[in-house]
C-alpha atoms as a PDB file:
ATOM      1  CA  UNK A   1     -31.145 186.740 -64.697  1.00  0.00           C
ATOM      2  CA  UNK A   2     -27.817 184.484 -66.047  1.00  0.00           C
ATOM      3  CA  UNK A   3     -25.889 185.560 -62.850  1.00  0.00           C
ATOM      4  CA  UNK A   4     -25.470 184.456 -59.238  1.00  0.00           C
ATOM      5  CA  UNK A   5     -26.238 187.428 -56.366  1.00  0.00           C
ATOM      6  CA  UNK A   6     -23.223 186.619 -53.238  1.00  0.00           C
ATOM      7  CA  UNK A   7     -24.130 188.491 -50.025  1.00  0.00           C
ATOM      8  CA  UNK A   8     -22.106 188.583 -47.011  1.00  0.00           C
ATOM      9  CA  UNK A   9     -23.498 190.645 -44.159  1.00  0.00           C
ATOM     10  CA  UNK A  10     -20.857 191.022 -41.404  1.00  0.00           C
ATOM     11  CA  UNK A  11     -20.019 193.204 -38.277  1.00  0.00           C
ATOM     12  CA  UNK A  12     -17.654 196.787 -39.019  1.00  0.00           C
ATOM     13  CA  UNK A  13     -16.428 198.500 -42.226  1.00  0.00           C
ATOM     14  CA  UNK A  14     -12.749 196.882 -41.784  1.00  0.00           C
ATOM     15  CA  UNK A  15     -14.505 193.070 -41.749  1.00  0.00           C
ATOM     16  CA  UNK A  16     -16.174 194.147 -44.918  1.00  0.00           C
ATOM     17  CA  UNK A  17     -13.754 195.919 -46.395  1.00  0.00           C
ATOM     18  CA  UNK A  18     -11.505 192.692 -46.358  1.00  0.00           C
ATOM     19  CA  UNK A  19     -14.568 190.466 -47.630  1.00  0.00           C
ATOM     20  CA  UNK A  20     -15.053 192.329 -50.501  1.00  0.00           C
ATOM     21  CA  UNK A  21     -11.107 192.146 -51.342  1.00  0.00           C
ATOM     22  CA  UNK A  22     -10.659 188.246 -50.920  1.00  0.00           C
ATOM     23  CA  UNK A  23     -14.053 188.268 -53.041  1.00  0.00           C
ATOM     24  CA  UNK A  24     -12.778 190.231 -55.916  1.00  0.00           C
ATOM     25  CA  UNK A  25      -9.555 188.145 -55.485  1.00  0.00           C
ATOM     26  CA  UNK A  26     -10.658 184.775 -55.057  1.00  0.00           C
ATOM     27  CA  UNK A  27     -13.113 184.024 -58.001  1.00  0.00           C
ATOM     28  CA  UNK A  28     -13.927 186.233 -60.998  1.00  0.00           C
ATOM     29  CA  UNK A  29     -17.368 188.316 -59.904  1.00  0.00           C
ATOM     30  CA  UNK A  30     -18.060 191.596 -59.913  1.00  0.00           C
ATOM     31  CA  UNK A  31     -18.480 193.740 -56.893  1.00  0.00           C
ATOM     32  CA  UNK A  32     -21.736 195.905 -56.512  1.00  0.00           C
ATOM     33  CA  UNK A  33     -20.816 197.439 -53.757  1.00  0.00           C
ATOM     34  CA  UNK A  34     -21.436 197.494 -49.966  1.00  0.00           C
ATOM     35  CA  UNK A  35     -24.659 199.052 -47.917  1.00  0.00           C
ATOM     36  CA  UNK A  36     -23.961 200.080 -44.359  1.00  0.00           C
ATOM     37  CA  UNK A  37     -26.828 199.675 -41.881  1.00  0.00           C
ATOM     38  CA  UNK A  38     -28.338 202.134 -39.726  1.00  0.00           C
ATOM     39  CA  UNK A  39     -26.974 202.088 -35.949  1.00  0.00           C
ATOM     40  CA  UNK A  40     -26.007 198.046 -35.842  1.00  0.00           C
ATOM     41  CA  UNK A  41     -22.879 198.340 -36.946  1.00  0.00           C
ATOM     42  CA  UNK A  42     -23.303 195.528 -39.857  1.00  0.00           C
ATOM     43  CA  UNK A  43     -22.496 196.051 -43.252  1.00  0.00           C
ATOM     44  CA  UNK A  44     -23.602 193.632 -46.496  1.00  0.00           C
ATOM     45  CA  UNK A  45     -21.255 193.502 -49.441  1.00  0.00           C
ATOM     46  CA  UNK A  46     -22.898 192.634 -52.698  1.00  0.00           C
ATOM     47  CA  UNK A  47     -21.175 191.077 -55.659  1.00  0.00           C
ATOM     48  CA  UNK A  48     -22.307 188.975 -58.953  1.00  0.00           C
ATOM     49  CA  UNK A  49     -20.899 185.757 -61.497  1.00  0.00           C
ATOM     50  CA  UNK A  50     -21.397 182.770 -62.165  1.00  0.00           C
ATOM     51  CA  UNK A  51     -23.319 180.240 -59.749  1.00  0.00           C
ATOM     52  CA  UNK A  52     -19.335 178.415 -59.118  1.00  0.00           C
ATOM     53  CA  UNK A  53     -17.459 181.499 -58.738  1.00  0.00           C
ATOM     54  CA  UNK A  54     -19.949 183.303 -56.275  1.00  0.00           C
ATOM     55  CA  UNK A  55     -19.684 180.183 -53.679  1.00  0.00           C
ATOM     56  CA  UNK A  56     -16.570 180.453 -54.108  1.00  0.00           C
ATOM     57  CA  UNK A  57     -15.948 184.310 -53.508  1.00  0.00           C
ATOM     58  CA  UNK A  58     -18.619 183.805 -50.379  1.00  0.00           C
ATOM     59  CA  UNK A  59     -17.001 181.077 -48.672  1.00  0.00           C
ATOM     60  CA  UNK A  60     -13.744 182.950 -49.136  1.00  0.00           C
ATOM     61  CA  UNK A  61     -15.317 186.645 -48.211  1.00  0.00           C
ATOM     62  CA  UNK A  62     -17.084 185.163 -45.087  1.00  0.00           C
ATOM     63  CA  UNK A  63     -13.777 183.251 -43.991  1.00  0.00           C
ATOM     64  CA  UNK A  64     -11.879 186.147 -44.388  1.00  0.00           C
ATOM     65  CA  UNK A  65     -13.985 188.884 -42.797  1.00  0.00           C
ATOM     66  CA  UNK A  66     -14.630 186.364 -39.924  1.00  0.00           C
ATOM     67  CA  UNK A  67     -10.665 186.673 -38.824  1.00  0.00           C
ATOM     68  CA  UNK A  68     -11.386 190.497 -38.586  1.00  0.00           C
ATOM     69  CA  UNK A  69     -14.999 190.132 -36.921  1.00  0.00           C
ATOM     70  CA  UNK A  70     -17.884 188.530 -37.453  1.00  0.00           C
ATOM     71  CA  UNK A  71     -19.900 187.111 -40.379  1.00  0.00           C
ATOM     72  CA  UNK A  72     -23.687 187.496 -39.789  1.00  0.00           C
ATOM     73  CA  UNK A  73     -24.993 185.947 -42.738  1.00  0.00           C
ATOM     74  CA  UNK A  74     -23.968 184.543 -45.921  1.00  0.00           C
ATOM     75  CA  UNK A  75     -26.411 183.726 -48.997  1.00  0.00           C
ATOM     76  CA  UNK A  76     -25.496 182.753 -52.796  1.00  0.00           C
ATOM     77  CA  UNK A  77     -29.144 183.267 -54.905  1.00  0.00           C
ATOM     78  CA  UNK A  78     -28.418 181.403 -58.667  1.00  0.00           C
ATOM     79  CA  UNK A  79     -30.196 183.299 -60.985  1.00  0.00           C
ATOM     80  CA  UNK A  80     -32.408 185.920 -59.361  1.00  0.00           C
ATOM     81  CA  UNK A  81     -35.404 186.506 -60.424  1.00  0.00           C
ATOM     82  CA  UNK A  82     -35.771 190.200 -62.488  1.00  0.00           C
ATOM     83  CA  UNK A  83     -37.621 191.771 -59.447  1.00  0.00           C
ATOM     84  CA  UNK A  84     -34.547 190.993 -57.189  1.00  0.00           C
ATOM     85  CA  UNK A  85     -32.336 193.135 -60.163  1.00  0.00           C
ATOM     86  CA  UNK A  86     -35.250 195.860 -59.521  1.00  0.00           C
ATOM     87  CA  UNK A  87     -34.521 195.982 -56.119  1.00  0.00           C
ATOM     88  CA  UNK A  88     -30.362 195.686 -56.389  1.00  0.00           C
ATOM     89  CA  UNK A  89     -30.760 199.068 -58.524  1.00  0.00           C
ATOM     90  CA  UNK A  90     -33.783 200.600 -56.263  1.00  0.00           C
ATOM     91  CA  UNK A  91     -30.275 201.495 -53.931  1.00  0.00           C
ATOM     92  CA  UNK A  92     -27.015 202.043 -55.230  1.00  0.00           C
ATOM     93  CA  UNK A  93     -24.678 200.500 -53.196  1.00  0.00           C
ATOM     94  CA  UNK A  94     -22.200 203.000 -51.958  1.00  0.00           C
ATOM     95  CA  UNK A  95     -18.373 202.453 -52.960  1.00  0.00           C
ATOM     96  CA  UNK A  96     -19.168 201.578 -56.936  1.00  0.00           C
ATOM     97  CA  UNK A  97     -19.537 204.309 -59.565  1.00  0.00           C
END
């Protein structure tokens, strides 16, 4: 894969809501989408670009949903390897057509 995978795994909807916004607006990547999980409240958003602009749109996603709640986890993977795109479209991530 020619792309970097940015993951930010935070606490409520609203915290990942504004993640994914300062994301989208801070570098140029590409939201996937987000993926609530089951009864613990955390949400992951998922977006892609290159290696520079995904650190960037983490650091700024994490910073941002971290005034609104709390960041859990952050992770930047440069160039996944093709089983990691397998498993990225094994689940569509809700909020993306």
């Amino acid at each position: 894969m020619n792309y970097a995978l940015g993951i930010v795994e935070v606490v409520g909807f609203a915290a990942a809501m504004q993640a994914a916004d300062t994301a989208v607006k801070a570098a140029n990547v590409t939201l996937l989408g987000y993926e609530p999980s089951k009864g613990s409240g955390m949400v992951t958003v998922r977006f892609i670009g290159n290696v520079g602009a995904v650190n960037a749109a983490v650091d700024s996603a994490a910073e941002a949903a971290n005034r609104v709640s709390s960041v859990y986890s952050k992770l930047v993977i440069p160039k996944p390897a093709e089983e990691i795109d397998a498993l990225l479209k094994a689940k569509k991530a809700e909020g993306v057509d």
